[in-house]
N, C-alpha and C. Protein backbone atom coordinates (compact mmCIF):
# COMPACT_ATOMS: atom_id res chain seq x y z
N UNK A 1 118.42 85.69 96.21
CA UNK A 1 117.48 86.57 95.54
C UNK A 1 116.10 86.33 96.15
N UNK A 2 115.07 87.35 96.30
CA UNK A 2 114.22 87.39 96.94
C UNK A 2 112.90 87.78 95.89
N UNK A 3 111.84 87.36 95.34
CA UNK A 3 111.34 88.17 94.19
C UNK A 3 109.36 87.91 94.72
N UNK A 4 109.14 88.34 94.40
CA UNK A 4 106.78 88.29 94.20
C UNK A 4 106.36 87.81 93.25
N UNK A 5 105.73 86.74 93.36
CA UNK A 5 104.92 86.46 92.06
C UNK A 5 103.65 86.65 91.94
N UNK A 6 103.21 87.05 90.82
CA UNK A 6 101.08 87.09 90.52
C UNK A 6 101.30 85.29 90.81
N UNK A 7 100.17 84.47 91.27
CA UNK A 7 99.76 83.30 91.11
C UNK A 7 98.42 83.04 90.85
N UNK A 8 97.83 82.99 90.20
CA UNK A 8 96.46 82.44 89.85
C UNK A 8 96.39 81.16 89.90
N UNK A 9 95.25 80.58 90.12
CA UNK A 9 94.27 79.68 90.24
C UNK A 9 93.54 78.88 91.52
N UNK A 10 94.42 79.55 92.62
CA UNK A 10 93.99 79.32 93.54
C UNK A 10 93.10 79.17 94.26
N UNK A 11 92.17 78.11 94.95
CA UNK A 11 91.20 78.54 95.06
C UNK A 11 91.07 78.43 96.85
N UNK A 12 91.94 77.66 97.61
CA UNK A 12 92.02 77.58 98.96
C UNK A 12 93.08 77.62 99.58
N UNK A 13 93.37 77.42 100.71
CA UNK A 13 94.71 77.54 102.03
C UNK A 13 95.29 76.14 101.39
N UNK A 14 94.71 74.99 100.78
CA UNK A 14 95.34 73.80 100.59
C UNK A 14 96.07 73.87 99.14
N UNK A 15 95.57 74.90 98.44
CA UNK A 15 96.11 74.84 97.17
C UNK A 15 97.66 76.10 97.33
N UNK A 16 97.54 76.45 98.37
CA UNK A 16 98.72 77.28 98.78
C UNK A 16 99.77 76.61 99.23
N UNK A 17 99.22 75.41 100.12
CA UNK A 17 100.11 74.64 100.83
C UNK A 17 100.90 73.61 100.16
N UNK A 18 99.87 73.50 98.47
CA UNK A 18 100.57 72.52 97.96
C UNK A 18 102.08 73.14 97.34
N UNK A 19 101.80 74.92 96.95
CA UNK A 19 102.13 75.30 95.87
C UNK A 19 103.79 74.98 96.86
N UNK A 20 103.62 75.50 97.98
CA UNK A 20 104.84 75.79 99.07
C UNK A 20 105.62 74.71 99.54
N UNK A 21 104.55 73.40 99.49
CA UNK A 21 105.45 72.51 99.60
C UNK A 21 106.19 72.09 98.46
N UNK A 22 105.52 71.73 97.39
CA UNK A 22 106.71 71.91 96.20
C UNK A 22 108.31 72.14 96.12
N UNK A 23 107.42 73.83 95.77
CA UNK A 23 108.65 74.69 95.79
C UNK A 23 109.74 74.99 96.98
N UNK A 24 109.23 74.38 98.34
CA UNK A 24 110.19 74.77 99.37
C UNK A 24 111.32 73.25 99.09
N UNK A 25 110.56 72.34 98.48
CA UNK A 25 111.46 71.07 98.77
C UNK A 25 112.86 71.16 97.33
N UNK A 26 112.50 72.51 96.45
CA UNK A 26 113.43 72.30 95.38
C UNK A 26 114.67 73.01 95.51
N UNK A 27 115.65 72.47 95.36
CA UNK A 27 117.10 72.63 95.78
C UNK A 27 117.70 74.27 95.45
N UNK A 28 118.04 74.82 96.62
CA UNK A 28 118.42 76.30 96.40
C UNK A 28 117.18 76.98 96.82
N UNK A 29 116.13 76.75 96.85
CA UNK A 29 114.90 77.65 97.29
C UNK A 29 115.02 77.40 98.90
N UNK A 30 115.31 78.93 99.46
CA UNK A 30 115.56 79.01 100.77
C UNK A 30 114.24 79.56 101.61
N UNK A 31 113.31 80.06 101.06
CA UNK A 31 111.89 80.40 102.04
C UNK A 31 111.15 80.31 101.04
N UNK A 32 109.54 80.08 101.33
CA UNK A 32 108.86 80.43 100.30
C UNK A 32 107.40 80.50 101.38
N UNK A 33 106.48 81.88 101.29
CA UNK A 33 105.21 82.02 101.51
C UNK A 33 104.50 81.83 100.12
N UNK A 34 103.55 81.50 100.75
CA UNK A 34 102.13 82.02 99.22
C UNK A 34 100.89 81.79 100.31
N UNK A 35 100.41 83.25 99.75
CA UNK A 35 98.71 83.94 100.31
C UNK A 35 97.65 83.73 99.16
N UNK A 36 96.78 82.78 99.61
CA UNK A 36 96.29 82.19 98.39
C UNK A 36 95.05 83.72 98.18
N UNK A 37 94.72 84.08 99.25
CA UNK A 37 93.77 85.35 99.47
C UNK A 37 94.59 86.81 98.70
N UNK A 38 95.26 87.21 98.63
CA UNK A 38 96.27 87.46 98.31
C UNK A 38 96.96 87.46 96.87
N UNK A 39 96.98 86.34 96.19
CA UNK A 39 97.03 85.63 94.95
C UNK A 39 98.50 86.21 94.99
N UNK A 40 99.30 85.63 95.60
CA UNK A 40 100.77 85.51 95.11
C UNK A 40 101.38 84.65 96.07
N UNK A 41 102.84 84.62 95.47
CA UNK A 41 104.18 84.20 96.24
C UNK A 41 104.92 84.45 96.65
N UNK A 42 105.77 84.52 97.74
CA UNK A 42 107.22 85.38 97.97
C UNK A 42 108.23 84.15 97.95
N UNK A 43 109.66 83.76 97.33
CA UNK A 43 110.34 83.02 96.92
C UNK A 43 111.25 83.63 96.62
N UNK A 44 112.53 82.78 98.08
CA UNK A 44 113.86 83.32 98.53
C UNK A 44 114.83 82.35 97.85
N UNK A 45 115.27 82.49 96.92
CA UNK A 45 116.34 81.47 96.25
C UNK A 45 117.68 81.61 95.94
N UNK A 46 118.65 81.23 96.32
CA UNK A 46 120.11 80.73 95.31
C UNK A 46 119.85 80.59 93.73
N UNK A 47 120.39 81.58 93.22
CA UNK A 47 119.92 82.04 92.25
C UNK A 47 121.19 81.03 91.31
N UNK A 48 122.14 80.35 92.50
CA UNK A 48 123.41 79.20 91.65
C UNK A 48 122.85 78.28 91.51
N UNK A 49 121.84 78.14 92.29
CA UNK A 49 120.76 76.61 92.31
C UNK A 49 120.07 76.40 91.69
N UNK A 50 119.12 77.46 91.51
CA UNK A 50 117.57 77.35 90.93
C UNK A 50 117.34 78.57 90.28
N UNK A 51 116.34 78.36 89.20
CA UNK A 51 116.14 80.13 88.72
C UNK A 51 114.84 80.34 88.65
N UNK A 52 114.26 81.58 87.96
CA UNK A 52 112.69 82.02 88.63
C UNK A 52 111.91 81.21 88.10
N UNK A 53 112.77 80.78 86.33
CA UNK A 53 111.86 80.14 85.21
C UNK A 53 111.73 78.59 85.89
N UNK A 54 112.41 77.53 87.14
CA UNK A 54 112.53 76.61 87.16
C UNK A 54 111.41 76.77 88.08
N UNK A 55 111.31 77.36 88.92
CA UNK A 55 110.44 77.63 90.06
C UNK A 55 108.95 78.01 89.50
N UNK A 56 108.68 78.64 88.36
CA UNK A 56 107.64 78.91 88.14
C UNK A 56 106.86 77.90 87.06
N UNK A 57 107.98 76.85 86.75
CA UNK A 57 107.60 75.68 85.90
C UNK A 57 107.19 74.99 86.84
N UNK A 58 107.73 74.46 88.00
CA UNK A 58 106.92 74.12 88.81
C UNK A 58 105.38 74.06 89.27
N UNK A 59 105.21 75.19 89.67
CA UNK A 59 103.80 76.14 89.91
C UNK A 59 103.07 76.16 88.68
N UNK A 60 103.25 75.79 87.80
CA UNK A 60 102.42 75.83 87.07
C UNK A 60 102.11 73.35 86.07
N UNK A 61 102.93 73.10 86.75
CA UNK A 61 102.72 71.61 86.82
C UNK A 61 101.85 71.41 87.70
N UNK A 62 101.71 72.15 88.33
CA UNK A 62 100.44 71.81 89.41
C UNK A 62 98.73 72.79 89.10
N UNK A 63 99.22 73.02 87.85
CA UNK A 63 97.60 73.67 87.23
C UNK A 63 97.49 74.92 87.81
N UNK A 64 98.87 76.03 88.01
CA UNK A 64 98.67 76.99 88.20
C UNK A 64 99.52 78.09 87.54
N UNK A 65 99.17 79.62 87.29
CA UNK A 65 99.31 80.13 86.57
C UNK A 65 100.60 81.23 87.31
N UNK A 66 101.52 81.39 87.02
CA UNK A 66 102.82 82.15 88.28
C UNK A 66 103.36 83.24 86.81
N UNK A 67 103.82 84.40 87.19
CA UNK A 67 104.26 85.47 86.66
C UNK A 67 104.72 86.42 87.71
């Protein structure tokens, strides 16, 4: 599954990089961009692995806002 997220709180290229490294290292998530300019995510997942709500609990442990 392939889906977009709104992401707020971003405020630089490093707070993008954090969001991506995260989420690229969690099991079943197969690509992930985020344009912090932009204010979103694109997040390619195994939907047997991981789901949107696990991925966006994530992103938001790190003081950010994902929908």
């Amino acid at each position: 599954m392939k889906i977009e997220m709104k992401i707020e709180g971003m405020h630089c290229g490093a707070c993008a990089t954090g969001i991506q490294m995260l989420t690229s290292s969690m099991d079943g998530v197969k690509e992930v961009f985020v344009d912090y300019e932009g204010k979103k995510g694109t997040f390619e997942f195994d939907e047997t692995k991981v789901t949107k709500e696990q991925i966006i609990s994530s992103i938001k442990e790190l003081g950010y806002t994902a929908s």
